[in-house]
Structure formats: C-alpha cells, structure tokens
Protein backbone atom coordinates (compact mmCIF):
# COMPACT_ATOMS: atom_id res chain seq x y z
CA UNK A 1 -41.66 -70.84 21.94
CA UNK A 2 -40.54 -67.89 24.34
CA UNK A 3 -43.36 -65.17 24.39
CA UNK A 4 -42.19 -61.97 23.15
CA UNK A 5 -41.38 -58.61 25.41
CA UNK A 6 -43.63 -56.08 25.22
CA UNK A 7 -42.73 -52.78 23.62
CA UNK A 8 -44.25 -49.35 24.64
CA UNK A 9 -44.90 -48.41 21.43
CA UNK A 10 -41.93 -46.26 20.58
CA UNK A 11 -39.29 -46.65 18.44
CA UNK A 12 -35.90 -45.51 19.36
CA UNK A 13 -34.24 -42.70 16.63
CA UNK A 14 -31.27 -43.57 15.52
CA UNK A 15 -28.50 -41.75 16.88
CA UNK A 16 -27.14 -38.60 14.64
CA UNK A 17 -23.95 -39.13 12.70
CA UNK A 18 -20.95 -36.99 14.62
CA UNK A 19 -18.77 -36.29 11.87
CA UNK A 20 -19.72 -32.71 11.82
CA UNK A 21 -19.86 -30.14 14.63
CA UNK A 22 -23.50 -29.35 15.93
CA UNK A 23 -24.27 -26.40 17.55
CA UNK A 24 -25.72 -25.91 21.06
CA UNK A 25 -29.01 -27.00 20.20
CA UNK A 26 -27.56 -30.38 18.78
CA UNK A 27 -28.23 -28.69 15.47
CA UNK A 28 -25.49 -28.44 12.54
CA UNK A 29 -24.72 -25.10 11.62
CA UNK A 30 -25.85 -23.78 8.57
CA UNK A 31 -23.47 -20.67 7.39
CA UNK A 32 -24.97 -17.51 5.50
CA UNK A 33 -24.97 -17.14 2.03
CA UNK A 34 -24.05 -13.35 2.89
CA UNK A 35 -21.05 -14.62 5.28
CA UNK A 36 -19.50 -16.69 2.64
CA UNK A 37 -19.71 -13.73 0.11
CA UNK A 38 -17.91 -11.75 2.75
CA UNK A 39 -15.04 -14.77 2.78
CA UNK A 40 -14.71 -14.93 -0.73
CA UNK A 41 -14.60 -11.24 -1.74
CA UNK A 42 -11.87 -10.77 1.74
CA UNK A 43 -10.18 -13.80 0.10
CA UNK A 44 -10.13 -12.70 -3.41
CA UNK A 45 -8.77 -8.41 -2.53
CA UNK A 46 -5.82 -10.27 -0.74
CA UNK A 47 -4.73 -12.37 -3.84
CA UNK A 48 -4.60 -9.02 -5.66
CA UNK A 49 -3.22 -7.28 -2.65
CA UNK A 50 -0.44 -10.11 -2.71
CA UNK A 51 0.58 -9.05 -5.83
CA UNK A 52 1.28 -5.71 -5.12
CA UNK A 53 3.79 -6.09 -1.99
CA UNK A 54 4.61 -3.05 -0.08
CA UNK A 55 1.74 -0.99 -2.08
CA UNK A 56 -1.17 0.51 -0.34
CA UNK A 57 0.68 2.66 0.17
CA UNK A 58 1.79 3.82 -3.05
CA UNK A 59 -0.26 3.80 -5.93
CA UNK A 60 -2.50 0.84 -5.67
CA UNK A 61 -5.47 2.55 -3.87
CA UNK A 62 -5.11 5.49 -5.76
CA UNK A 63 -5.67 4.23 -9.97
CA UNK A 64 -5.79 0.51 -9.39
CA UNK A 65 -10.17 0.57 -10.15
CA UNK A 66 -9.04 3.06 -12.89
CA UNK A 67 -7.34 0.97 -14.93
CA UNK A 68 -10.13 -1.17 -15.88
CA UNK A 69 -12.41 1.47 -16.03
CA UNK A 70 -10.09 3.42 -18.47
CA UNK A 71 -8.95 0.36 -20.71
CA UNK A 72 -6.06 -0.16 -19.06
CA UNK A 73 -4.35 -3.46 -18.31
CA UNK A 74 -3.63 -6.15 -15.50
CA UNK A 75 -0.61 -6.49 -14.25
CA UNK A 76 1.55 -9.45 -15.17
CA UNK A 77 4.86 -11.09 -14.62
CA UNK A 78 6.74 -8.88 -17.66
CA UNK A 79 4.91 -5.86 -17.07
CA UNK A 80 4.60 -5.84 -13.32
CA UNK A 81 2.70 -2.62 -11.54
CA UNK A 82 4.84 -2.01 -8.91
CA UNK A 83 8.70 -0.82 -9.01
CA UNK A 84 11.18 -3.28 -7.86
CA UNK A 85 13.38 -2.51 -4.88
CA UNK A 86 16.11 -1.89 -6.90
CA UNK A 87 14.20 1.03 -9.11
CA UNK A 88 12.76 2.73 -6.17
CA UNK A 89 16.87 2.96 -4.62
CA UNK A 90 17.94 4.58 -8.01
CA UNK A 91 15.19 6.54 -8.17
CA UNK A 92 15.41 8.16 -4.74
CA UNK A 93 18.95 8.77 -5.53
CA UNK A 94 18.04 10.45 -8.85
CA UNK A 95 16.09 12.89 -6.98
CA UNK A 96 17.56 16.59 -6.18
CA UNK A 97 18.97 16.76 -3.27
CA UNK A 98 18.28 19.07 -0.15
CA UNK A 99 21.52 21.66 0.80
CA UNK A 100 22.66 20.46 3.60
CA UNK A 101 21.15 17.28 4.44
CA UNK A 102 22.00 13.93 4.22
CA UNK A 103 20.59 12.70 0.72
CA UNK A 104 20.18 8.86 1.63
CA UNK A 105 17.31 10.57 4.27
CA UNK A 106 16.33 13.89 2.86
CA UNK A 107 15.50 15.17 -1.20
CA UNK A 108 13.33 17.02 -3.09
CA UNK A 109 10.82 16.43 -5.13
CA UNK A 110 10.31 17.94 -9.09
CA UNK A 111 7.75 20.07 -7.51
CA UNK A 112 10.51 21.49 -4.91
CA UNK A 113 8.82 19.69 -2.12
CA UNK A 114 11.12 18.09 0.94
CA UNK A 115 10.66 14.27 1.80
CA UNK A 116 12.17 12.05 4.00
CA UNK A 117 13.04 8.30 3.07
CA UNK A 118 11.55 6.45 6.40
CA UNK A 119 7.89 8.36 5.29
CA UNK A 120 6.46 6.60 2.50
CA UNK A 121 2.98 6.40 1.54
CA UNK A 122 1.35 7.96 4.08
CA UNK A 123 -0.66 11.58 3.79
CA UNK A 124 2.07 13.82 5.25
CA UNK A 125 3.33 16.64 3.84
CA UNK A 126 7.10 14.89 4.14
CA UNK A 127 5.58 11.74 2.80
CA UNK A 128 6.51 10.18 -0.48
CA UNK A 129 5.12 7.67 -3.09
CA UNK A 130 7.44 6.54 -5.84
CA UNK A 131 5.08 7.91 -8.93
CA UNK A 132 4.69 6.41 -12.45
CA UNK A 133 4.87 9.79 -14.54
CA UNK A 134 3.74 8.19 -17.44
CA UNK A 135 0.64 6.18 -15.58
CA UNK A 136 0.77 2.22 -15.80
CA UNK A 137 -2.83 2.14 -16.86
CA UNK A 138 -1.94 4.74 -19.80
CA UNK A 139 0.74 2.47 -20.75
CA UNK A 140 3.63 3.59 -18.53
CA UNK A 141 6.45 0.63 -17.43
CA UNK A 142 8.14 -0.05 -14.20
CA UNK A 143 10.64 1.24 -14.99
CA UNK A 144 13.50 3.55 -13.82
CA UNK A 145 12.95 5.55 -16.96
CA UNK A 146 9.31 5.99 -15.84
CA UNK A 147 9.95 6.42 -11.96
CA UNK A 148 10.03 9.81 -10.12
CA UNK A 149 9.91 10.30 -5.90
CA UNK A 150 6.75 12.51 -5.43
CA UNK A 151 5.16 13.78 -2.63
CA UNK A 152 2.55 11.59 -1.84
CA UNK A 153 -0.17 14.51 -1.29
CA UNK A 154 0.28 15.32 -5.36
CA UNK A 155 0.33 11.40 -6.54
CA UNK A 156 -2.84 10.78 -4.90
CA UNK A 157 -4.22 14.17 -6.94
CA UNK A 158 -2.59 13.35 -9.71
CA UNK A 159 -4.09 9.46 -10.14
CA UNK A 160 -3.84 8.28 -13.56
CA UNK A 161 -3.94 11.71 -15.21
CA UNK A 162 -1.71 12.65 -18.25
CA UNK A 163 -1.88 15.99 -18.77
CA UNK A 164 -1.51 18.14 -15.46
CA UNK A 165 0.52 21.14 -15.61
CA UNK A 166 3.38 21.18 -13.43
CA UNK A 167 1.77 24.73 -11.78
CA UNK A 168 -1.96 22.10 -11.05
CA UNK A 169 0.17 19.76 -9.34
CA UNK A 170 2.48 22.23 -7.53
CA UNK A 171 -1.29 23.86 -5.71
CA UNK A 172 -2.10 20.40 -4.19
CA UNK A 173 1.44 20.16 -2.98
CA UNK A 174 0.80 19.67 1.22
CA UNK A 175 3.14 22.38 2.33
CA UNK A 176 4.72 22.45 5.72
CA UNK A 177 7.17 25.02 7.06
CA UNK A 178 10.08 22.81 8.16
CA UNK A 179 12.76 24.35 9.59
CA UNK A 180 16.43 22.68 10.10
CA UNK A 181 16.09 21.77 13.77
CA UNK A 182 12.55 19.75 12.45
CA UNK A 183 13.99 18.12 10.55
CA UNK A 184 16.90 17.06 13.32
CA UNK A 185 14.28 15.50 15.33
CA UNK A 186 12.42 13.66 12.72
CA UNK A 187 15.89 11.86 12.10
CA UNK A 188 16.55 11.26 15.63
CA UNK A 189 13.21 9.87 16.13
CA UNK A 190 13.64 7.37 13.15
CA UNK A 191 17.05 6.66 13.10
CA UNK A 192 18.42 7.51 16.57
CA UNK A 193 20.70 10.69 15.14
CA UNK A 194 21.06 13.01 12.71
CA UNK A 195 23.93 13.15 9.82
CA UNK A 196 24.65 16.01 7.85
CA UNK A 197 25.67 16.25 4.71
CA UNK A 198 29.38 16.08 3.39
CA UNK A 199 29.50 19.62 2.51
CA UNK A 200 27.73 21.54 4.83
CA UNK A 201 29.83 22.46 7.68
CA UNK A 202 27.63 21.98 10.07
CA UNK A 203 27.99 20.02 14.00
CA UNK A 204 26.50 16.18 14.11
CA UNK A 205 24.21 15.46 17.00
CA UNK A 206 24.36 12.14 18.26
C-alpha cells in the first residue's frame, strides 16, 4: 500500500466560471438599478420619438404631454399626429405668397409674418412649424383641411389652445425687420442663389 502525500492543509477554490466579464478586481459587475432606469426611460422617449419623424421640431415638444393631460388621444396608424410629406407641400403652397419672391422659398403666414422654407422648427423669427389649427389633442386630423404654415414663435404660444384671437396670436408673433437684400443672402446661403419671382421685374444674382 503506497503511503499517502501529505497535504498542507488547504484546499484549492475552484476556479470562477468565465462566461461573464469581471471587472478589474476579478469581480462581476453589478449595474445600478438607477442606470437601468436611465436605459429604459432613454429607450422608451425614442420609440415615441420614432413615431413622430421629422418632429421636434414641430409640434411634438410643444402639446405632446398635453394631450394626455387634457383627454386627448394617442396617435395611431389612421389618425397619425404628424402631417405627411405630401400635406406639408400643399400646405406651404396654400400659403399667401410674398410680392416679389420666389414662393417655393418665401410666404406668409395668416398672421402676415414672412418665412422661409429651408427654416423649419427652429425659434427664429423666419422659422416655421406646419400648425394643426384645430389641435390634434382637441380632435383636429392630419389633414390638409386642418394644416396651416405658421410661424413657429406663435405655434409654440399657441400649444393646444382653441380659442386665441387672431390679435393674441399676432403679439407673440417674433418680428424681424427684413429687408429685400436679407433676404438675398439668406437664399444664397441655403441654396447657393437667389430667384425672384415671375412677376417682379427684378435682376437674378447668381
């Protein structure tokens, strides 16, 4: 019979399972309860963001929370929130134009106020949303019916409220004196020149 080694009394650990990535210490990392809220809540505002393409801008920040809070409704694949590409093109073109200008880049407002097509959504005074005048969380439809180009300035005031007189609305207008040769440079600066319109006589700078 073979006499048995002697042991030093300790007995080896057996080695940690690899599957999972440790940290520094050799320790696996344990994440925060207050992390994974962040993830989830970053996760869930971009599935509603996704449904609202092209939108920050408009009216999403403005009334979205309103809706809900007001007994409005969600969105949904009949009654979507946002106007299609098509509605916002016949909308701009149903809005007045501006004398002299080229109307695919330049119109008016109801309120009289000048906007250009390339601003949109943004807090300038040139800047345009494309507005539900009935609100969509009163019950107003995407629709072309229901569409109006609005300086951006007075949508944001405006929110989901019904009845505004056109004279409210018209005092938190942003006004800006523009004058013609402004509004020459804005176009070259987005669209490399400027184009008049048909009627008005005037030179083209290229």
């Amino acid at each position: 019979m073979r006499p048995r080694k002697a042991t030093t009394g300790r007995r080896t650990a057996a080695s940690p399972r690899r599957d999972r990535p440790l940290d520094s210490l050799g320790l696996e990392p344990v994440p925060s309860s207050s992390s994974a809220s962040r993830r989830s809540s970053r996760v869930s505002a971009s599935l509603l963001l996704d449904d609202h393409p092209g939108f920050p801008a408009e009216e999403a920040a403005s009334d979205f929370p309103s809706e809900l809070q007001d007994g409005g409704r969600w969105p949904s694949p009949t009654e979507p929130r946002t106007f299609t590409h098509s509605v916002k093109q016949q909308c701009w073109e149903k809005a007045e134009k501006v004398k002299g200008r080229d109307p695919d880049r330049w119109r008016r407002d109801p309120l009289g106020n000048i906007v250009f097509r390339k601003l949109v959504g943004c807090p300038g005074c040139l800047c345009h949303d494309y507005d539900h005048i009935l609100p969509y969380s009163k019950g107003g439809k995407s629709t072309l019916e229901n569409c109006q180009v609005l300086q951006a300035t007075v949508n944001r005031s405006k929110g989901n409220k019904t009845e505004v007189s056109k004279s409210d609305l018209i005092q938190k207008s942003a006004y800006c004196r523009v004058s013609g040769r402004d509004m020459d440079l804005i176009e070259l600066s987005a669209y490399g020149n400027v184009r008049r319109a048909s009627d008005s006589g005037g030179c083209n700078i290229q």
